[in-house]
PDB file of N, CA and C in Angstrom:
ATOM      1  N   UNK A   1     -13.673  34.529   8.789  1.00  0.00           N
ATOM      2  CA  UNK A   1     -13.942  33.130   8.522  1.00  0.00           C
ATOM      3  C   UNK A   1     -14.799  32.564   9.645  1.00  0.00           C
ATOM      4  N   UNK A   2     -15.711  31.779   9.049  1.00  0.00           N
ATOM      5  CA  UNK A   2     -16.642  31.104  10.062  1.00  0.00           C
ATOM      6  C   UNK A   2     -15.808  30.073  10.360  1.00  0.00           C
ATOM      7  N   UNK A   3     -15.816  29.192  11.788  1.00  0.00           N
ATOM      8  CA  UNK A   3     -15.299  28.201  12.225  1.00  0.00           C
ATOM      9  C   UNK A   3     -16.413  27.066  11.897  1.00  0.00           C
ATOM     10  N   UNK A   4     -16.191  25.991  11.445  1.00  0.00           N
ATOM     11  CA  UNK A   4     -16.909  25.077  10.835  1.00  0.00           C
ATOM     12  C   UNK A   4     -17.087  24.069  11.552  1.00  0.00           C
ATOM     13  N   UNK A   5     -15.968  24.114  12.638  1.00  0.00           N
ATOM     14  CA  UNK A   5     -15.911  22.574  13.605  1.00  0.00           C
ATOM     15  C   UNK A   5     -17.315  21.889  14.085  1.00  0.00           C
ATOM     16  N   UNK A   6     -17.641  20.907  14.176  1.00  0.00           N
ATOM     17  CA  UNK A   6     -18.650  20.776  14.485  1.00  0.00           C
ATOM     18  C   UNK A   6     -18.965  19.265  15.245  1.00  0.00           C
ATOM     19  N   UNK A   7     -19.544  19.622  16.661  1.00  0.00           N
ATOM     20  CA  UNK A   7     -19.384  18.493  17.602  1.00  0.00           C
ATOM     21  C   UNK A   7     -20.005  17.047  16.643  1.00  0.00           C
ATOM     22  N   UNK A   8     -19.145  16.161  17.198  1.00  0.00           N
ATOM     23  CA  UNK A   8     -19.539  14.493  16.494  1.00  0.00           C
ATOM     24  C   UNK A   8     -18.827  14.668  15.278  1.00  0.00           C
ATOM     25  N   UNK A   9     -18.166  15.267  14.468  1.00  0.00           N
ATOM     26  CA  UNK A   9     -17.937  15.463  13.276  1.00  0.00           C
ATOM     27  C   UNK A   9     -16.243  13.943  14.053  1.00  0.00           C
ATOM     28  N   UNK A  10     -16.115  13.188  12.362  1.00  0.00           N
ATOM     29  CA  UNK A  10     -15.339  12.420  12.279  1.00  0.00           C
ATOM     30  C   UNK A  10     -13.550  12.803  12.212  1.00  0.00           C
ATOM     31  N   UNK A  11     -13.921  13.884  11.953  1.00  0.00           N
ATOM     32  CA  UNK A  11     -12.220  14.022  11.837  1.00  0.00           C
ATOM     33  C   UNK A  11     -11.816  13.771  10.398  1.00  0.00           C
ATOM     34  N   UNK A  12     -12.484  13.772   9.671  1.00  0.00           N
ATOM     35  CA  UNK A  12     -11.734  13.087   8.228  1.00  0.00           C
ATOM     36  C   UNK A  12     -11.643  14.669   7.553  1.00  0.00           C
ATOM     37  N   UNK A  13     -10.557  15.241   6.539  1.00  0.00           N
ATOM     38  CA  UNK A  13     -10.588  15.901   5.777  1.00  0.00           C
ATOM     39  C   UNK A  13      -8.884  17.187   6.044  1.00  0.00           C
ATOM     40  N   UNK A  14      -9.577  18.055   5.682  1.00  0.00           N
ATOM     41  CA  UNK A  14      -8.120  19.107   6.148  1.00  0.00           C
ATOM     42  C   UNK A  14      -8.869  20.097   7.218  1.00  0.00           C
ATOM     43  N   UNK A  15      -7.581  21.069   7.990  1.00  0.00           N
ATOM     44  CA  UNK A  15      -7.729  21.836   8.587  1.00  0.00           C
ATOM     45  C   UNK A  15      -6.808  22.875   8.328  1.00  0.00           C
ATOM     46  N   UNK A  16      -7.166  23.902   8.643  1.00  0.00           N
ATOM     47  CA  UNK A  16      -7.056  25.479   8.324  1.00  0.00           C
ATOM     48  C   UNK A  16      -6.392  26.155   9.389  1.00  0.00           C
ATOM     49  N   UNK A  17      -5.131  26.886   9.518  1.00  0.00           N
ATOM     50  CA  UNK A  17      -4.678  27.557  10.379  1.00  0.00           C
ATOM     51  C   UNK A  17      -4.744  29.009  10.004  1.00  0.00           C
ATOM     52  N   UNK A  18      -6.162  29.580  10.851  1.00  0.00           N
ATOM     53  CA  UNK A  18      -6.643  31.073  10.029  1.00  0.00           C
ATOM     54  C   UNK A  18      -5.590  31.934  10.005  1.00  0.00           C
ATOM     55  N   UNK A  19      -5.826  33.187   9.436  1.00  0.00           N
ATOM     56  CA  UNK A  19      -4.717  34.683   9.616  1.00  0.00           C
ATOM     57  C   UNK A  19      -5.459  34.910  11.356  1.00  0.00           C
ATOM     58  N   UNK A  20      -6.641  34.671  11.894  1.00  0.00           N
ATOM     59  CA  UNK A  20      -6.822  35.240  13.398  1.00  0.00           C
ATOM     60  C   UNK A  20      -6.579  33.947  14.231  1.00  0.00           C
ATOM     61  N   UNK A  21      -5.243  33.089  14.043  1.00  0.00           N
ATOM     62  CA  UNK A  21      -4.787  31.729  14.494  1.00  0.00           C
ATOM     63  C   UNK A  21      -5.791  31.030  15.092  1.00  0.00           C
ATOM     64  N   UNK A  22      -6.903  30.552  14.493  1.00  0.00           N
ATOM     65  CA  UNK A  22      -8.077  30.281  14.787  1.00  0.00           C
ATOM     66  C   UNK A  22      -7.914  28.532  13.900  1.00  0.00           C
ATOM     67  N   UNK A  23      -8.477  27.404  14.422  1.00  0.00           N
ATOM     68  CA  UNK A  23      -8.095  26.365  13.155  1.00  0.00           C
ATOM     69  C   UNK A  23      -9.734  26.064  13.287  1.00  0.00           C
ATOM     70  N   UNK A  24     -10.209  26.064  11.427  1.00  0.00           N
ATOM     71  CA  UNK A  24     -10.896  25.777  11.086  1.00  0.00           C
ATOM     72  C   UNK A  24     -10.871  24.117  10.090  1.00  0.00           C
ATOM     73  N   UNK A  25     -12.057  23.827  10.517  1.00  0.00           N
ATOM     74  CA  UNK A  25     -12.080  22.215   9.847  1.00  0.00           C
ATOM     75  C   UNK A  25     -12.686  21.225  10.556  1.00  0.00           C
ATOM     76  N   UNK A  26     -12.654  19.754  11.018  1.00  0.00           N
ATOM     77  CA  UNK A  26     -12.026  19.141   9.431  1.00  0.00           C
ATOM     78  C   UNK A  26     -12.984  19.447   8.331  1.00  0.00           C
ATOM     79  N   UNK A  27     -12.785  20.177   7.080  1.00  0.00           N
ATOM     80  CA  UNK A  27     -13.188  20.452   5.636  1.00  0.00           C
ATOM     81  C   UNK A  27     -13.185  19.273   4.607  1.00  0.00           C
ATOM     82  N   UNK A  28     -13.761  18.926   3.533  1.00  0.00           N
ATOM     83  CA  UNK A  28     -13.273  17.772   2.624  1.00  0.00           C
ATOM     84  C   UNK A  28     -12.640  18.916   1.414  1.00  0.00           C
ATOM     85  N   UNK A  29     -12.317  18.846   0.766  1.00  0.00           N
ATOM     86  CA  UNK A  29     -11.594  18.982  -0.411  1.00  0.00           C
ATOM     87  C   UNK A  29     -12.149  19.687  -1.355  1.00  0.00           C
ATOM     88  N   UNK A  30     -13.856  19.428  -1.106  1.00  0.00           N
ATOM     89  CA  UNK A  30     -14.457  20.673  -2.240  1.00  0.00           C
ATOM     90  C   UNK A  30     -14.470  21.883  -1.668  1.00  0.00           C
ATOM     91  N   UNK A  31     -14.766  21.877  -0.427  1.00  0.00           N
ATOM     92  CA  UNK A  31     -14.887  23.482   0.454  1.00  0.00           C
ATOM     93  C   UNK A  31     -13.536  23.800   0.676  1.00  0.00           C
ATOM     94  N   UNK A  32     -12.735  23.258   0.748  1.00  0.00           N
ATOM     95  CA  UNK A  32     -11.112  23.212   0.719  1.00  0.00           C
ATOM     96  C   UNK A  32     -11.008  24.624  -0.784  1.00  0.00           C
ATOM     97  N   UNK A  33     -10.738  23.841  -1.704  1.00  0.00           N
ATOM     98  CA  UNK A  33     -10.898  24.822  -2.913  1.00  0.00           C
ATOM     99  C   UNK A  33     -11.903  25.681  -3.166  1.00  0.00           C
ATOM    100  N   UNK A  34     -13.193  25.603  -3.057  1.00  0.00           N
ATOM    101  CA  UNK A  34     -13.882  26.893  -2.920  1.00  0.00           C
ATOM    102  C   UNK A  34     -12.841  28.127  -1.861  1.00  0.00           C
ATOM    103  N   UNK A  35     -12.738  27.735  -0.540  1.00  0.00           N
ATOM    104  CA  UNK A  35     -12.170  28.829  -0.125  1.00  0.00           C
ATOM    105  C   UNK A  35     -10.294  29.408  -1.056  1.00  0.00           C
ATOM    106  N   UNK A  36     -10.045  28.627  -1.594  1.00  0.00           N
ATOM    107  CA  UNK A  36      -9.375  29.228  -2.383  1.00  0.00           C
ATOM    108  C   UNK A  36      -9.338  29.581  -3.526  1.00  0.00           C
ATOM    109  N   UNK A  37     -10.907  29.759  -3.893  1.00  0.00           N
ATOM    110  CA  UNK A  37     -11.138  30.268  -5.273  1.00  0.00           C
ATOM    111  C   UNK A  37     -11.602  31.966  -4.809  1.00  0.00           C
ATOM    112  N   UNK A  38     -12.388  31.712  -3.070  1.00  0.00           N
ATOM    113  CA  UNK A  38     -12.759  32.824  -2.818  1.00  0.00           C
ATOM    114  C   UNK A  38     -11.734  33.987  -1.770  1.00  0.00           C
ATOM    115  N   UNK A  39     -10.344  33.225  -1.939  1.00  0.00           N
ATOM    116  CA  UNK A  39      -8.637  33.793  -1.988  1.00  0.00           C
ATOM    117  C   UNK A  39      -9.005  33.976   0.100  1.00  0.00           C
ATOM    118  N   UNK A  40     -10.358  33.051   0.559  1.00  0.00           N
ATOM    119  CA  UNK A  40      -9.922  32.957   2.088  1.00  0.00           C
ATOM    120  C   UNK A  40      -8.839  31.655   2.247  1.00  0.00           C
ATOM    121  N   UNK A  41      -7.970  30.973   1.371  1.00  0.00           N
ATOM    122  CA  UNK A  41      -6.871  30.481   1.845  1.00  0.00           C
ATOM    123  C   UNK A  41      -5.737  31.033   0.550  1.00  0.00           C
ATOM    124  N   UNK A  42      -4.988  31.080   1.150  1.00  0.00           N
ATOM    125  CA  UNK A  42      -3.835  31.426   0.023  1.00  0.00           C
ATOM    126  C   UNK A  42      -2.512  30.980   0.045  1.00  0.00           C
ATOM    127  N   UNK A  43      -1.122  31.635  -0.620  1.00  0.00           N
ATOM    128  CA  UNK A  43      -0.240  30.480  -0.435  1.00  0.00           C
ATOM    129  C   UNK A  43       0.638  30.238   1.243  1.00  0.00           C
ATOM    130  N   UNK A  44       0.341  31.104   1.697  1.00  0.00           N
ATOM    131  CA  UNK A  44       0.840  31.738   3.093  1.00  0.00           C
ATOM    132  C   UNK A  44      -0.129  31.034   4.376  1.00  0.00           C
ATOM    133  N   UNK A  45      -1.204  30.076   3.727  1.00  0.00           N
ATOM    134  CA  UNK A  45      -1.856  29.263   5.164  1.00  0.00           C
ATOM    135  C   UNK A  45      -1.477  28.257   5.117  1.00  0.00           C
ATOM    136  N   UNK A  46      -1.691  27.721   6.047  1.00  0.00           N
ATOM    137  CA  UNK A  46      -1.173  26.527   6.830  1.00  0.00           C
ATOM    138  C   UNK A  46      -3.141  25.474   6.460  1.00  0.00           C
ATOM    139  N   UNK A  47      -2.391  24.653   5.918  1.00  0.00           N
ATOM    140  CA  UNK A  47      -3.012  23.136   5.745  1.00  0.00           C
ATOM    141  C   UNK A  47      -2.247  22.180   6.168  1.00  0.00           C
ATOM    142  N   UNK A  48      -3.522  21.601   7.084  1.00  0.00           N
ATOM    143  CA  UNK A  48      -2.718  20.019   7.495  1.00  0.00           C
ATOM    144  C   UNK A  48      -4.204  18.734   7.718  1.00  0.00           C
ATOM    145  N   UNK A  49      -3.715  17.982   7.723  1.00  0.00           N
ATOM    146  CA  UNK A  49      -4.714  16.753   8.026  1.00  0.00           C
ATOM    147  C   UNK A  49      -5.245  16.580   9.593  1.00  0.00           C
TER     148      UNK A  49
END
């Protein structure tokens, strides 16, 4: 998984607690579900705001 963080970014959306305990985000909600269409989140990760 690429880390997405990105300096100045607002903080709004979810974040990702990877399988390499890495937290990716903040994400909005469409890239949210893409990665779980493409099974890089599943029922075993950790989402939080």
């Amino acid at each position: 998984m690429d880390n997405i963080m990105a300096s100045g970014d607002t903080g709004t959306g979810f974040n990702i607690w990877g399988e390499d305990h890495a937290v990716y985000g903040p994400m909005e909600l469409p890239l949210l579900v893409d990665w779980v269409k493409e099974q890089r989140v599943t029922a075993d990760t950790w989402i939080f705001p």
